[in-house]
Protein backbone atom coordinates (compact mmCIF):
# COMPACT_ATOMS: atom_id res chain seq x y z
CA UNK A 1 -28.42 28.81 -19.62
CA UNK A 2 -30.86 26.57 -21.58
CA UNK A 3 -29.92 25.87 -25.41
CA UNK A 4 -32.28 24.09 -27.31
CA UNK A 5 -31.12 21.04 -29.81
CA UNK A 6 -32.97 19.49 -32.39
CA UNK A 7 -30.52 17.49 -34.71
CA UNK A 8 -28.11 15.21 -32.82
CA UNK A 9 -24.98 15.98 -35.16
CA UNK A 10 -25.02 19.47 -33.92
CA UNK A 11 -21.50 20.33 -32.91
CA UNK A 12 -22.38 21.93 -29.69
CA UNK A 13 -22.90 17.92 -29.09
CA UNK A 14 -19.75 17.06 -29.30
CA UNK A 15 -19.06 15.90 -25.66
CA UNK A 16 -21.43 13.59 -26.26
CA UNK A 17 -19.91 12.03 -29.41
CA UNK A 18 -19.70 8.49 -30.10
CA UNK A 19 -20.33 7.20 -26.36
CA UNK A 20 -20.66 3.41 -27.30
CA UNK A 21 -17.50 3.69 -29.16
CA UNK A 22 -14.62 2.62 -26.24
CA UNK A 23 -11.84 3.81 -28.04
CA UNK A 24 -13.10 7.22 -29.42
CA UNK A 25 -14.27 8.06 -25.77
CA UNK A 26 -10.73 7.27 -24.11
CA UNK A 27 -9.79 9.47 -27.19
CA UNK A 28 -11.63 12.48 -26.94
CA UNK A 29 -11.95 12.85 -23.16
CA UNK A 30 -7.94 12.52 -22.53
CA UNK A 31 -7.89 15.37 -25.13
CA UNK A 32 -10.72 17.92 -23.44
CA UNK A 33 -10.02 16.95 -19.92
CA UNK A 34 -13.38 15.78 -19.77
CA UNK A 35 -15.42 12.61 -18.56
CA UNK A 36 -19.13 12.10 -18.02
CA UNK A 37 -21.54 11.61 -15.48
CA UNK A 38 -24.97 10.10 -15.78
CA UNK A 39 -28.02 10.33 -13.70
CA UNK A 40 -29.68 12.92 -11.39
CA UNK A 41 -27.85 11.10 -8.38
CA UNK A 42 -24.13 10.82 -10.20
CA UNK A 43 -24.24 14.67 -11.56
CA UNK A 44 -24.87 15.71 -8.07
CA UNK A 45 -21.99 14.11 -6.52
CA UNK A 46 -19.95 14.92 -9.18
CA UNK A 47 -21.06 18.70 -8.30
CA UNK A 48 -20.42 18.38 -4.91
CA UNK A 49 -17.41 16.69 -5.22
CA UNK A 50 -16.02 19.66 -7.00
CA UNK A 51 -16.12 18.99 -10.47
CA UNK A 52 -16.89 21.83 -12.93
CA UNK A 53 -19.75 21.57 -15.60
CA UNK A 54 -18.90 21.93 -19.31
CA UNK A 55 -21.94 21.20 -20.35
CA UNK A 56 -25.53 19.23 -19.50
CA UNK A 57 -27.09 17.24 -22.06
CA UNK A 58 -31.05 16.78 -20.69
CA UNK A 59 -34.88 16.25 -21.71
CA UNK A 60 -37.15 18.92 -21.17
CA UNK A 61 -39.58 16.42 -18.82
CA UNK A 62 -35.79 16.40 -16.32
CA UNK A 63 -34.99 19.83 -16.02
CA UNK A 64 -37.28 20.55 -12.65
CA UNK A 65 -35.17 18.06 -11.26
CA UNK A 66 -31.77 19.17 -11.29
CA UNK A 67 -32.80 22.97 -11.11
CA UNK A 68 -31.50 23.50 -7.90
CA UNK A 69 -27.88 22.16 -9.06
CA UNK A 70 -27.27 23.36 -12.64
CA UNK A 71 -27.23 27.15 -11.95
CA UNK A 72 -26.27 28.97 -14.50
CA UNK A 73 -24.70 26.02 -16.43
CA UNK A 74 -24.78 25.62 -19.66
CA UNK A 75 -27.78 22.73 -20.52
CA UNK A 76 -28.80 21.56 -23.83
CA UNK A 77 -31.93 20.37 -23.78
CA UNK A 78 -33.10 17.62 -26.58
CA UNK A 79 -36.17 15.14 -27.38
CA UNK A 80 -36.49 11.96 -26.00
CA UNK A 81 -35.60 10.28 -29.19
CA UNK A 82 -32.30 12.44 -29.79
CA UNK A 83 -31.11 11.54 -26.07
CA UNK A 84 -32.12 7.67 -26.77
CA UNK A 85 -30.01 8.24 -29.90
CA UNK A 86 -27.09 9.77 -28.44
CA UNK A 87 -26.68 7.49 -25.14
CA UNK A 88 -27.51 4.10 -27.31
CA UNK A 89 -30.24 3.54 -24.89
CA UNK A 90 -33.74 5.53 -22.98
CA UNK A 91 -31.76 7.66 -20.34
CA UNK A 92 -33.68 6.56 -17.62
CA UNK A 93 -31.36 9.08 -15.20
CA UNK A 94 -32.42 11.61 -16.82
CA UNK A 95 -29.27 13.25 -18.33
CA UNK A 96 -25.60 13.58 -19.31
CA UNK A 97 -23.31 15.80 -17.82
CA UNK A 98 -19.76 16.73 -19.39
CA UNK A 99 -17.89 17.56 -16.15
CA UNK A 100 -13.80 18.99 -16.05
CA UNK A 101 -11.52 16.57 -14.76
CA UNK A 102 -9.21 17.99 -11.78
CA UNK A 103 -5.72 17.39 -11.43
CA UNK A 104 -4.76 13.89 -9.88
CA UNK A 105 -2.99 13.73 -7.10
CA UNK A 106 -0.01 11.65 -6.80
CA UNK A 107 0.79 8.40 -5.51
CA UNK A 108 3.27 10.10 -3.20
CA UNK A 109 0.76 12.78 -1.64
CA UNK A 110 -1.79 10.09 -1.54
CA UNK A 111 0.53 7.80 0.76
CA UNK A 112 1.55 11.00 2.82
CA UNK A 113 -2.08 11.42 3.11
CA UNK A 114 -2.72 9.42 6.84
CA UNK A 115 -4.47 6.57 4.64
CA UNK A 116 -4.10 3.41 6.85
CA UNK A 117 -5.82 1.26 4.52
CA UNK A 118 -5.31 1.29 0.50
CA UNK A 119 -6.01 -0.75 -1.84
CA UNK A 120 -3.89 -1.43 -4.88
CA UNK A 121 -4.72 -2.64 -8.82
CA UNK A 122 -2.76 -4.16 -10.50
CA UNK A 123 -4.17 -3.70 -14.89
CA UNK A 124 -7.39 -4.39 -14.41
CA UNK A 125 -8.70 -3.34 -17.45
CA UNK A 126 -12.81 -3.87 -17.26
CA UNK A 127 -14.33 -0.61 -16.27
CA UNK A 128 -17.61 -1.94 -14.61
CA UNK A 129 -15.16 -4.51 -12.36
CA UNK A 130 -13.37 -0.82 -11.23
CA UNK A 131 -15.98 1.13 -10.59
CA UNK A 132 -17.56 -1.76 -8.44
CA UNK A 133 -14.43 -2.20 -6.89
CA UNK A 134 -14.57 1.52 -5.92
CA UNK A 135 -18.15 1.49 -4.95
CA UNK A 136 -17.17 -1.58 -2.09
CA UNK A 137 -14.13 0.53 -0.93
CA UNK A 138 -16.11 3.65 -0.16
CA UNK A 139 -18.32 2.02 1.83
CA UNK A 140 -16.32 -0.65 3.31
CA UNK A 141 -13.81 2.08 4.88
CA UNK A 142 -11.04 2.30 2.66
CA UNK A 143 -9.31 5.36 2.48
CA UNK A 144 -7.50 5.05 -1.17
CA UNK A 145 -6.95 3.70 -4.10
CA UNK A 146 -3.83 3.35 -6.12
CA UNK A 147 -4.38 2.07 -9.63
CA UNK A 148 -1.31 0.46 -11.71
CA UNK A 149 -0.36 2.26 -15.04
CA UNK A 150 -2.41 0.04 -17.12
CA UNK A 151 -5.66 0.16 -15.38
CA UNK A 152 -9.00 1.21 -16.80
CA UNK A 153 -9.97 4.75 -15.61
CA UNK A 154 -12.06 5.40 -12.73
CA UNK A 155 -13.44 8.20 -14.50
CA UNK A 156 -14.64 6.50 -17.80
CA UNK A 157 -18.68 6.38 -17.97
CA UNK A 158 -19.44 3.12 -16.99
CA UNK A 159 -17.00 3.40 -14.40
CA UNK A 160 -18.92 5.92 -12.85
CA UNK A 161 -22.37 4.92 -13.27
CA UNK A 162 -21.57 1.56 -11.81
CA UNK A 163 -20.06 2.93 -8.65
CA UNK A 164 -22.77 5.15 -8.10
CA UNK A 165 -20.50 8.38 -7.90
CA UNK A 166 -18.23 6.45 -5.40
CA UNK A 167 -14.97 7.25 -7.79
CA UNK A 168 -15.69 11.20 -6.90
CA UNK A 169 -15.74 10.18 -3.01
CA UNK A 170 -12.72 8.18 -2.32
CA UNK A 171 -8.95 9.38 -3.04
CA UNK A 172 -6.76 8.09 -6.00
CA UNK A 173 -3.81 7.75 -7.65
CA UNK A 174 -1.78 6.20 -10.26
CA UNK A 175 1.69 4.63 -10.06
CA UNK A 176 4.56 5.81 -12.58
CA UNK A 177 6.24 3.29 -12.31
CA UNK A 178 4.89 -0.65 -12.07
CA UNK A 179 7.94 -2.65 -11.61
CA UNK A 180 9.31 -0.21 -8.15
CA UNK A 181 5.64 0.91 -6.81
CA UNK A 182 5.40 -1.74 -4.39
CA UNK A 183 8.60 -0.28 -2.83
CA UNK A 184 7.70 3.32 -2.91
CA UNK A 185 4.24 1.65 -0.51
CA UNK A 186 6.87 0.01 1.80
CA UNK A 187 8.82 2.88 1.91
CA UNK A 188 5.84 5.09 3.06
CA UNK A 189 5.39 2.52 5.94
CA UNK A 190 2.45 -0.13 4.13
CA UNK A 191 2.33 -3.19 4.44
CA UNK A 192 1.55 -5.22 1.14
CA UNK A 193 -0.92 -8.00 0.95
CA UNK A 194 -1.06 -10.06 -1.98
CA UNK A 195 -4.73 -11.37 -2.35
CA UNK A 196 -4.15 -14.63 -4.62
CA UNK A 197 -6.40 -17.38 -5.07
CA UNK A 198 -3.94 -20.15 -3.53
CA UNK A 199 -5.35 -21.75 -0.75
CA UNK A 200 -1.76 -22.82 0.35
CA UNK A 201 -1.50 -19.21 1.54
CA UNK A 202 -2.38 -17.53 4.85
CA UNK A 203 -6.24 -16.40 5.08
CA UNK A 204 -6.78 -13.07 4.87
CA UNK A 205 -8.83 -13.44 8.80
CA UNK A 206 -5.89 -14.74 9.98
CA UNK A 207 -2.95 -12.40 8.64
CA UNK A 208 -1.98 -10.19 11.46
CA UNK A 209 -2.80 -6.62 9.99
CA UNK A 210 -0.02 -3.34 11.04
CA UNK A 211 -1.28 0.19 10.93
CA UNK A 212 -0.90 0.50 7.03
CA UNK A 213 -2.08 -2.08 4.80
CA UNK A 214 -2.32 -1.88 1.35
CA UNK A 215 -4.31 -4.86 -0.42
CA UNK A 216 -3.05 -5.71 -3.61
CA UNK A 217 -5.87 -6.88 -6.30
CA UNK A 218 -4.42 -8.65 -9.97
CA UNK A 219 -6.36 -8.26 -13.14
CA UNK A 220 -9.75 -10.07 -13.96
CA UNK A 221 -7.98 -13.10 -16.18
CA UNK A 222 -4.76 -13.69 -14.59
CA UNK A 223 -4.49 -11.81 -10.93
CA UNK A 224 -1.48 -10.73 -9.75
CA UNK A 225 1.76 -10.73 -11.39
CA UNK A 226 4.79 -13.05 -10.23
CA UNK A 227 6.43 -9.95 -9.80
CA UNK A 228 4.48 -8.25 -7.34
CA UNK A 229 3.16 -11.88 -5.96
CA UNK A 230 6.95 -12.06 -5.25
CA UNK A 231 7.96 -8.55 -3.90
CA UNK A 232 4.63 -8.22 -1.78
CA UNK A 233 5.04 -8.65 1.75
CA UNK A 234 2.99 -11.83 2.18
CA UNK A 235 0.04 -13.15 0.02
CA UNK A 236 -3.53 -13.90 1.06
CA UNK A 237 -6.09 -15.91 0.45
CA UNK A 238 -10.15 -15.73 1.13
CA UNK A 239 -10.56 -19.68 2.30
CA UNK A 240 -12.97 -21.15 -0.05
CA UNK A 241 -15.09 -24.00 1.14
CA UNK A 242 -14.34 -27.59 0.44
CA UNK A 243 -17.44 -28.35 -1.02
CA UNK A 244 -16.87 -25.49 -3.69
CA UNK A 245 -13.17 -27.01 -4.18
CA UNK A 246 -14.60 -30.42 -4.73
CA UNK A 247 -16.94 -28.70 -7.26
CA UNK A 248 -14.29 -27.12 -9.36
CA UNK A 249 -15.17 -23.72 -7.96
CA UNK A 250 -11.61 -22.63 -6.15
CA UNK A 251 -11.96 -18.70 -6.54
CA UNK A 252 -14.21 -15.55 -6.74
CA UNK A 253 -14.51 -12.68 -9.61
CA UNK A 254 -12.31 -9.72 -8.51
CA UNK A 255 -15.38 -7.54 -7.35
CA UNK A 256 -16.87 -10.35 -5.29
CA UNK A 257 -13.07 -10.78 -3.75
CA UNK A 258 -12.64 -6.68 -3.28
CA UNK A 259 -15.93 -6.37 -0.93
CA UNK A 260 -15.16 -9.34 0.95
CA UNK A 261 -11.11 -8.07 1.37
CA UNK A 262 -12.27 -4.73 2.31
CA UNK A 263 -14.55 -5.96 5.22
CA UNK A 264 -11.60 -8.15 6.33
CA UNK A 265 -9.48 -5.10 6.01
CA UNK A 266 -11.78 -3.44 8.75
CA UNK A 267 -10.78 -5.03 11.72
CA UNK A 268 -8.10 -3.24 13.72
CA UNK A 269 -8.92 0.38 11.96
């Protein structure tokens, strides 16, 4: 069902309010149940991933395109210059879609899933590094992610643009409890690995892997806690070279240290 817009303070807009302002977003989509995808390519995963469509915010030049998906949806359909206005930048994607969130499952079902490899993340709190981080997972052949109670949400916009719609193909949860979590993963049979910059530690090539592994990833500024550096089952390093040690350069930015983790985590799956 098309609905055309002309003034961008309509209040049929109002999915679409304020989305450069961080706070207001976390706001208003933890009160609708809502988050938002952008781009022909995220909208359709989102789709197929299950996701109902409130709404569909689009140009008139985009709506061939995603025809075949929208069905009977509801789409508003505005000018270039309103979109530009509304996003905070030309939509190059060519639209917004206000999709219903779907219930989350829990850390427990999650582990009682047959995931042998998780990985585990621990406040980080930048939404681009977590929706990269998701994007390596999915194709690096991990089957979950559990998220700490502090980290940034998966399903925040530029979480999901920057994963490329990898957030609606890969499992998650979130822990209720941060200080016992790591026990409730032992108890379900995982083995943790604390992945630390310390090059006093075993490399992660040469830690012998069990059946379950979960990799545990700290925040962007200060990594892992002591606490779960302490209660993890061994900690980890990725060996940096010499010459980058010499040069001051003794660790990687967590997305650069997820994808490399995850392809470790490969061998004996």
């Amino acid at each position: 069902m098309l609905e055309y817009v002309t003034d961008a303070g309509d209040p049929r807009l109002s999915d679409y309010t304020g989305l450069r302002d961080v706070e207001l977003r976390k706001s208003l989509e933890a009160e609708r149940g809502l988050f938002l995808a952008e781009g022909e390519k995220v909208i359709r995963r989102a789709i197929g991933a299950g996701y109902p469509i409130r709404s569909v915010l689009t140009t008139r030049r985009w709506l061939p395109t995603l025809a075949d998906v929208l069905g009977d949806a509801l789409v508003y359909v505005v000018s270039d210059e309103i979109m530009s206005g509304i996003a905070g930048f030309q939509v190059h994607r060519g639209a917004l879609a206000s999709m219903e969130r779907l219930p989350l499952p829990s850390m427990d079902t999650l582990l009682k899933g047959g995931a042998r490899r998780l990985l585990v993340l621990e406040d980080l709190v930048d939404h681009s590094n977590v929706g990269a981080i998701f994007r390596c997972a999915a194709a690096l052949g991990v089957n979950g992610i559990i998220l700490s109670p502090r980290c940034a949400d998966p399903l925040y916009r530029r979480a999901v643009k920057v994963s490329m719609g990898a957030v609606f193909s890969i499992p998650y949860a979130r822990m209720d409890d941060w200080f016992d979590g790591l026990t409730q993963l032992r108890e379900a049979g995982f083995q943790t690995l604390a992945l630390t910059p310390d090059q006093t530690v075993t490399p992660l090539d040469a830690a012998k892997l069990e059946d379950r592994v979960a990799l545990l990833l700290g925040s962007e500024g200060d990594g892992l806690s002591s606490h779960w550096l302490q209660e993890a089952d061994q900690a980890v390093c990725i060996p940096m070279s010499a010459a980058a040690m010499a040069a001051g350069v003794d660790s990687l930015n967590v997305v650069a240290a997820a994808a490399i983790a995850c392809h470790g985590l490969m061998r004996a799956t």
